[in-house]
N, C-alpha and C. Protein backbone atom coordinates (compact mmCIF):
# COMPACT_ATOMS: atom_id res chain seq x y z
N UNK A 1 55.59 37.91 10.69
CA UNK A 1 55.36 36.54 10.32
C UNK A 1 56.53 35.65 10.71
N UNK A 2 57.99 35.84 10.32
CA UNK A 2 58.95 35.28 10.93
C UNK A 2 58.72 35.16 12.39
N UNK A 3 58.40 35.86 13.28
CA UNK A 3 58.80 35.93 14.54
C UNK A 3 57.71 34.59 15.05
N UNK A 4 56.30 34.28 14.53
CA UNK A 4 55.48 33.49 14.58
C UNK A 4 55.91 32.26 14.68
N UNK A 5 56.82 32.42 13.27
CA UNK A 5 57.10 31.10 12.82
C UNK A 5 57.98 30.50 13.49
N UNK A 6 59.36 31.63 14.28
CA UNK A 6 60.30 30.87 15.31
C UNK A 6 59.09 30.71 16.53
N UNK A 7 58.39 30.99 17.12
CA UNK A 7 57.92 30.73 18.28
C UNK A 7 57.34 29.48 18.06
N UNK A 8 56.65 28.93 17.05
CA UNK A 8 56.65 27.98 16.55
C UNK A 8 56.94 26.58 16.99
N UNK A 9 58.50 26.92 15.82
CA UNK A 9 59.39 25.79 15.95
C UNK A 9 59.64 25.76 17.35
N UNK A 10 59.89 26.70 18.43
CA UNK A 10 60.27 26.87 19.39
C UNK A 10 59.50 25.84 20.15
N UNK A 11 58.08 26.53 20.12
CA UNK A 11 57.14 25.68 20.94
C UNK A 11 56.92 23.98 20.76
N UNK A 12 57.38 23.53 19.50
CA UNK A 12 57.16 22.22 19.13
C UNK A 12 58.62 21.84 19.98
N UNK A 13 59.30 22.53 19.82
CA UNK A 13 61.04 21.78 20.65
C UNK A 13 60.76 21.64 21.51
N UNK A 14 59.98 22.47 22.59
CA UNK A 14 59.61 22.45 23.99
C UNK A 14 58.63 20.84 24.11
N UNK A 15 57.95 20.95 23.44
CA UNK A 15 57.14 19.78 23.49
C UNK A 15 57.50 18.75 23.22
N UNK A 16 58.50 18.74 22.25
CA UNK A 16 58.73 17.15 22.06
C UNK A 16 59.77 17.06 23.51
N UNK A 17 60.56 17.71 23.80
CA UNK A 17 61.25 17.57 25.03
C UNK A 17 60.61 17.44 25.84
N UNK A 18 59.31 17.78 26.51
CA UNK A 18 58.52 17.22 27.39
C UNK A 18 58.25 16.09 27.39
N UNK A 19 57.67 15.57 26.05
CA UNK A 19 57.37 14.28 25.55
C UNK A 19 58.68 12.94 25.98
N UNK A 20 59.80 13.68 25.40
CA UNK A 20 61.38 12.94 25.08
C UNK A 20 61.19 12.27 26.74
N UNK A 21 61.23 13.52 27.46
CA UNK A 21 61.40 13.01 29.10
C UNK A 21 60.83 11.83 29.81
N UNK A 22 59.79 12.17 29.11
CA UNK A 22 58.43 11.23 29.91
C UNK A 22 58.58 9.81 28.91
N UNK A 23 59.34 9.56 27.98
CA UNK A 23 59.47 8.57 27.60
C UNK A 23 60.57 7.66 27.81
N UNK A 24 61.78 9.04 28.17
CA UNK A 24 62.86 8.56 28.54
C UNK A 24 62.86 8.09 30.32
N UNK A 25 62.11 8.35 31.18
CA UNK A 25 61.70 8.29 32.71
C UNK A 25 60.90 6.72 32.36
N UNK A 26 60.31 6.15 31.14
CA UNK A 26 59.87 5.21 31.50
C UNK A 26 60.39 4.12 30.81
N UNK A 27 61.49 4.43 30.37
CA UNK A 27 62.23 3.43 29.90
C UNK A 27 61.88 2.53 28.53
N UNK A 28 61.53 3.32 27.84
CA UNK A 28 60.66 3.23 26.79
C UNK A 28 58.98 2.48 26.89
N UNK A 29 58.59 2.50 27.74
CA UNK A 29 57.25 1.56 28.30
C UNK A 29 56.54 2.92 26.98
N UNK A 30 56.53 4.10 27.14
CA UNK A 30 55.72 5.14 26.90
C UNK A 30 55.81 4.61 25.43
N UNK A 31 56.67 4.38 24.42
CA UNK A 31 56.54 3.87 23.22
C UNK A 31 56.12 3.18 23.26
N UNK A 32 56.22 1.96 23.42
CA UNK A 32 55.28 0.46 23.36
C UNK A 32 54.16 0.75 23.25
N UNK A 33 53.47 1.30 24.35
CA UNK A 33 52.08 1.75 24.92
C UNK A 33 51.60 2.71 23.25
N UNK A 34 52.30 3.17 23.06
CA UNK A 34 52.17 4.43 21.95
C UNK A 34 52.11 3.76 20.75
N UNK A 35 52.93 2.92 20.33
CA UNK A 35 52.73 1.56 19.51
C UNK A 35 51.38 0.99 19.34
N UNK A 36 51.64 0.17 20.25
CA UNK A 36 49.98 -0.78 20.47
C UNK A 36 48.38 0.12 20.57
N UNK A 37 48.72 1.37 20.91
CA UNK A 37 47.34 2.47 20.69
C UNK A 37 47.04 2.64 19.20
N UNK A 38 48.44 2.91 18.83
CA UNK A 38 48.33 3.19 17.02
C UNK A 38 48.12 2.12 16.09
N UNK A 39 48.54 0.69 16.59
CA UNK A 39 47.70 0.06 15.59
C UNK A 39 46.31 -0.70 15.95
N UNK A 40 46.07 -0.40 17.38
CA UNK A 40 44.65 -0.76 17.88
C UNK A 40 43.36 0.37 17.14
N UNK A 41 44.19 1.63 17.39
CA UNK A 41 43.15 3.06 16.81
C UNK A 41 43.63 3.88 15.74
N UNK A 42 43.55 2.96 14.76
CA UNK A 42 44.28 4.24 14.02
C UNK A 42 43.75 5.21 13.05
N UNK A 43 42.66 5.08 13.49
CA UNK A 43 42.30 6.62 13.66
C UNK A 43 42.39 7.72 14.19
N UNK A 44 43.43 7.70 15.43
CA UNK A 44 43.72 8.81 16.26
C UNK A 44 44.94 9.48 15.49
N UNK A 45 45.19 10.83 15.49
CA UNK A 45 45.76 11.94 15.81
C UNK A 45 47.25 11.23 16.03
N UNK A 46 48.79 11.78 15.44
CA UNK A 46 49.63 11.23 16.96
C UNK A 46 49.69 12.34 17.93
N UNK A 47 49.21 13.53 18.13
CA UNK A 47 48.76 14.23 19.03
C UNK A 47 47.44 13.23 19.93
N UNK A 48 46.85 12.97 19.27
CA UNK A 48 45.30 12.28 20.45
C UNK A 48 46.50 10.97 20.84
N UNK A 49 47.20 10.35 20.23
CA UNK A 49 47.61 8.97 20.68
C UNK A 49 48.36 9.55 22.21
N UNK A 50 49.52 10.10 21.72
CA UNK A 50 50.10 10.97 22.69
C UNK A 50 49.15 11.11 24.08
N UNK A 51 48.32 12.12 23.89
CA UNK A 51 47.31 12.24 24.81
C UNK A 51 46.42 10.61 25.49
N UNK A 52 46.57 10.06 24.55
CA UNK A 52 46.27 8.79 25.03
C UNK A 52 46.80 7.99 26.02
N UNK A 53 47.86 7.74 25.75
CA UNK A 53 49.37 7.48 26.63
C UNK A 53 49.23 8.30 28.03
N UNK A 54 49.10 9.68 27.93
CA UNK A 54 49.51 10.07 28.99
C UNK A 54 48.20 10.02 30.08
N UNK A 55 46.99 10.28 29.45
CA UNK A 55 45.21 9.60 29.96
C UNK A 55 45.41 8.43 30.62
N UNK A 56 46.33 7.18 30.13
CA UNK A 56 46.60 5.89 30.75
C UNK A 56 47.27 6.10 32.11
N UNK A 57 47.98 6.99 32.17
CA UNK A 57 48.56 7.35 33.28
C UNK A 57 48.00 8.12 34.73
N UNK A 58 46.77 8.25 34.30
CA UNK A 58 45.80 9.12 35.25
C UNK A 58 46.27 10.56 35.41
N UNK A 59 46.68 11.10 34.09
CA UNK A 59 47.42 12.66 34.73
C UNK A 59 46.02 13.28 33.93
N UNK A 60 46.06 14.38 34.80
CA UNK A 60 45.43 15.64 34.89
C UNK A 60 45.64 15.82 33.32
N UNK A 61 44.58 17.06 32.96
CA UNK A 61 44.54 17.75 31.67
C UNK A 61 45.78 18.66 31.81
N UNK A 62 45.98 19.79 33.22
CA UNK A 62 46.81 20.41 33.07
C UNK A 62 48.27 19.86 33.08
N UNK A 63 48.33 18.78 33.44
CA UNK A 63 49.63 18.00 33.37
C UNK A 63 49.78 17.51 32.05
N UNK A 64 48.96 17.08 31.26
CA UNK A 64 49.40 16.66 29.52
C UNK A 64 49.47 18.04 29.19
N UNK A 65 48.95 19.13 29.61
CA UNK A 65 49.47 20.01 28.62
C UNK A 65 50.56 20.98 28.68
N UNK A 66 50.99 20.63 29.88
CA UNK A 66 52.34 20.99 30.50
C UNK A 66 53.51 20.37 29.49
N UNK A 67 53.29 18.79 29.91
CA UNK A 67 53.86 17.45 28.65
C UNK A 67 54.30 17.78 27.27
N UNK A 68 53.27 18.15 26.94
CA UNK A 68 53.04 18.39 25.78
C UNK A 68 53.19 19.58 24.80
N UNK A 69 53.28 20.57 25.80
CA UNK A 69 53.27 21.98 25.68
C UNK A 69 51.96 22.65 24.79
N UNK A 70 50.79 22.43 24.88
CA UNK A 70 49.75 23.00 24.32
C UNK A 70 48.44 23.18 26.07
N UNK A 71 47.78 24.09 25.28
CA UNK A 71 46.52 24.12 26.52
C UNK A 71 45.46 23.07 26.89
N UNK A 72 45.04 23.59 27.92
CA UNK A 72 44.62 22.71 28.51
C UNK A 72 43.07 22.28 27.78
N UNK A 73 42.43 23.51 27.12
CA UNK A 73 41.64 23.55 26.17
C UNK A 73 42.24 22.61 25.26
N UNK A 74 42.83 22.44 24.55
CA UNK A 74 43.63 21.46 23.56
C UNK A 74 43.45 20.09 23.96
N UNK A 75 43.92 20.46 25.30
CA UNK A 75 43.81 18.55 25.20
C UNK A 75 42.69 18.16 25.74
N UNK A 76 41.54 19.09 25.98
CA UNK A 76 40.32 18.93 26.26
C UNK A 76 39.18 18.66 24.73
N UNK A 77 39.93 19.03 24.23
CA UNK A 77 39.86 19.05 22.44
C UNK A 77 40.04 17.61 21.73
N UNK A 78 41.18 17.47 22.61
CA UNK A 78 41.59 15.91 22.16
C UNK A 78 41.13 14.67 22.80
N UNK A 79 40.72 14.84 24.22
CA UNK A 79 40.37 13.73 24.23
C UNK A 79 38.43 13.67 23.82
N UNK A 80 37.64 14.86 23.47
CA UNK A 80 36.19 15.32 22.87
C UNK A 80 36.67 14.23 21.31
N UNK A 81 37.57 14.86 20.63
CA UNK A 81 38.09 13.87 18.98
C UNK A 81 37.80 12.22 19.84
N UNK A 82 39.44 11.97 20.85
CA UNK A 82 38.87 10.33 20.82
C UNK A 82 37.98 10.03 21.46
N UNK A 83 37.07 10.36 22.20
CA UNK A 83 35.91 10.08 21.99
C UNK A 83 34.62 9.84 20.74
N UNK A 84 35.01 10.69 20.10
CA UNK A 84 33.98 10.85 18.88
C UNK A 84 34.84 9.67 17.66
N UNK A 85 35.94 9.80 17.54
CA UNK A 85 36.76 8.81 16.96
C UNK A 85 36.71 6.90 17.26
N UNK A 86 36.53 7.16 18.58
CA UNK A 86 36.57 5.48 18.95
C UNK A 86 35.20 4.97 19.22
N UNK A 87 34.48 5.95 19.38
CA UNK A 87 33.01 5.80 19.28
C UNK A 87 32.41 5.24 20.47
N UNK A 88 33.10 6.17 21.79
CA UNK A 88 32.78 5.83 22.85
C UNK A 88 31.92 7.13 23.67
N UNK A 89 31.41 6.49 24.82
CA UNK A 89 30.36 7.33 25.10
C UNK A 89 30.85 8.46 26.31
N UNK A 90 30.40 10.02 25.74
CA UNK A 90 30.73 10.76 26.85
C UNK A 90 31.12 10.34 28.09
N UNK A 91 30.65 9.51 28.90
CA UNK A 91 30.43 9.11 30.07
C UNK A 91 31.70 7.91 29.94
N UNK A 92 32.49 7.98 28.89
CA UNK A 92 33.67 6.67 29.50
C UNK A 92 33.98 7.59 29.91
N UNK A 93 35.38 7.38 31.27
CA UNK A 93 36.36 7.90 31.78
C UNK A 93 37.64 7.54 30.63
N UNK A 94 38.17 8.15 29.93
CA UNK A 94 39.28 7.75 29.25
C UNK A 94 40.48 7.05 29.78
N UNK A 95 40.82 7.66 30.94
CA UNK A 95 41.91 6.97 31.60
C UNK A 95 41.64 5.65 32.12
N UNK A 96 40.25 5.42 32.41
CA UNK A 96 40.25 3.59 32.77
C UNK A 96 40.09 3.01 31.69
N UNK A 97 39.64 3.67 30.53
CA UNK A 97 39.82 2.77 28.90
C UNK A 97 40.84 2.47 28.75
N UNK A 98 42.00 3.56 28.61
CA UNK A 98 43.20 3.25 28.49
C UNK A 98 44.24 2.18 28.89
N UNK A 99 43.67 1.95 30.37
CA UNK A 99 44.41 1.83 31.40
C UNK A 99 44.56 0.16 31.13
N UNK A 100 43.61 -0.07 30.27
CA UNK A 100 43.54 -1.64 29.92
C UNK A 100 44.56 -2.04 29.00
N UNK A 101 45.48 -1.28 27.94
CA UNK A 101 46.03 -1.36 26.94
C UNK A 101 47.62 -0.94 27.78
């Protein structure tokens, strides 16, 4: 059970450092953006917001979950939630929703 629990913490360090990068490469734009999602939807996740942010950017699933450090299933997971959350239809493309904000 210990050993779980460091891989864990481990894996969340990895991720927020993925995250840290990509926020720090944009000069904080990636907060703002992350800002204005959360009080436009706040009903999202800050995992789905996250994923949100990076959807605005036109990256690949396997690239947020690189980012992010979770699978690619995961964030296939997440953007199925904001969909069902924002109450938009299978058929949006998320990244041109985004892309407006």
């Amino acid at each position: 059970m210990k050993k779980v629990s460091e891989d864990r913490r481990k894996s969340r360090a990895k991720a927020h450092l993925g995250w840290e990068k990509i926020v720090r490469e944009s000069n904080g734009a990636c907060e703002a953006t992350l800002h204005r999602l959360a009080v436009q939807f706040p009903k999202l996740s800050p995992m789905e917001l996250k994923t949100s942010v990076l959807l605005r950017d036109f990256l690949q699933s396997w690239k947020i979950a690189e980012i992010l450090n979770i699978t690619e299933g995961t964030v296939e997971k997440h953007r199925s939630q904001i969909h069902k959350k924002l109450s938009l239809s299978s058929s949006v493309q998320l990244s041109s929703f985004f892309a407006q904000f």
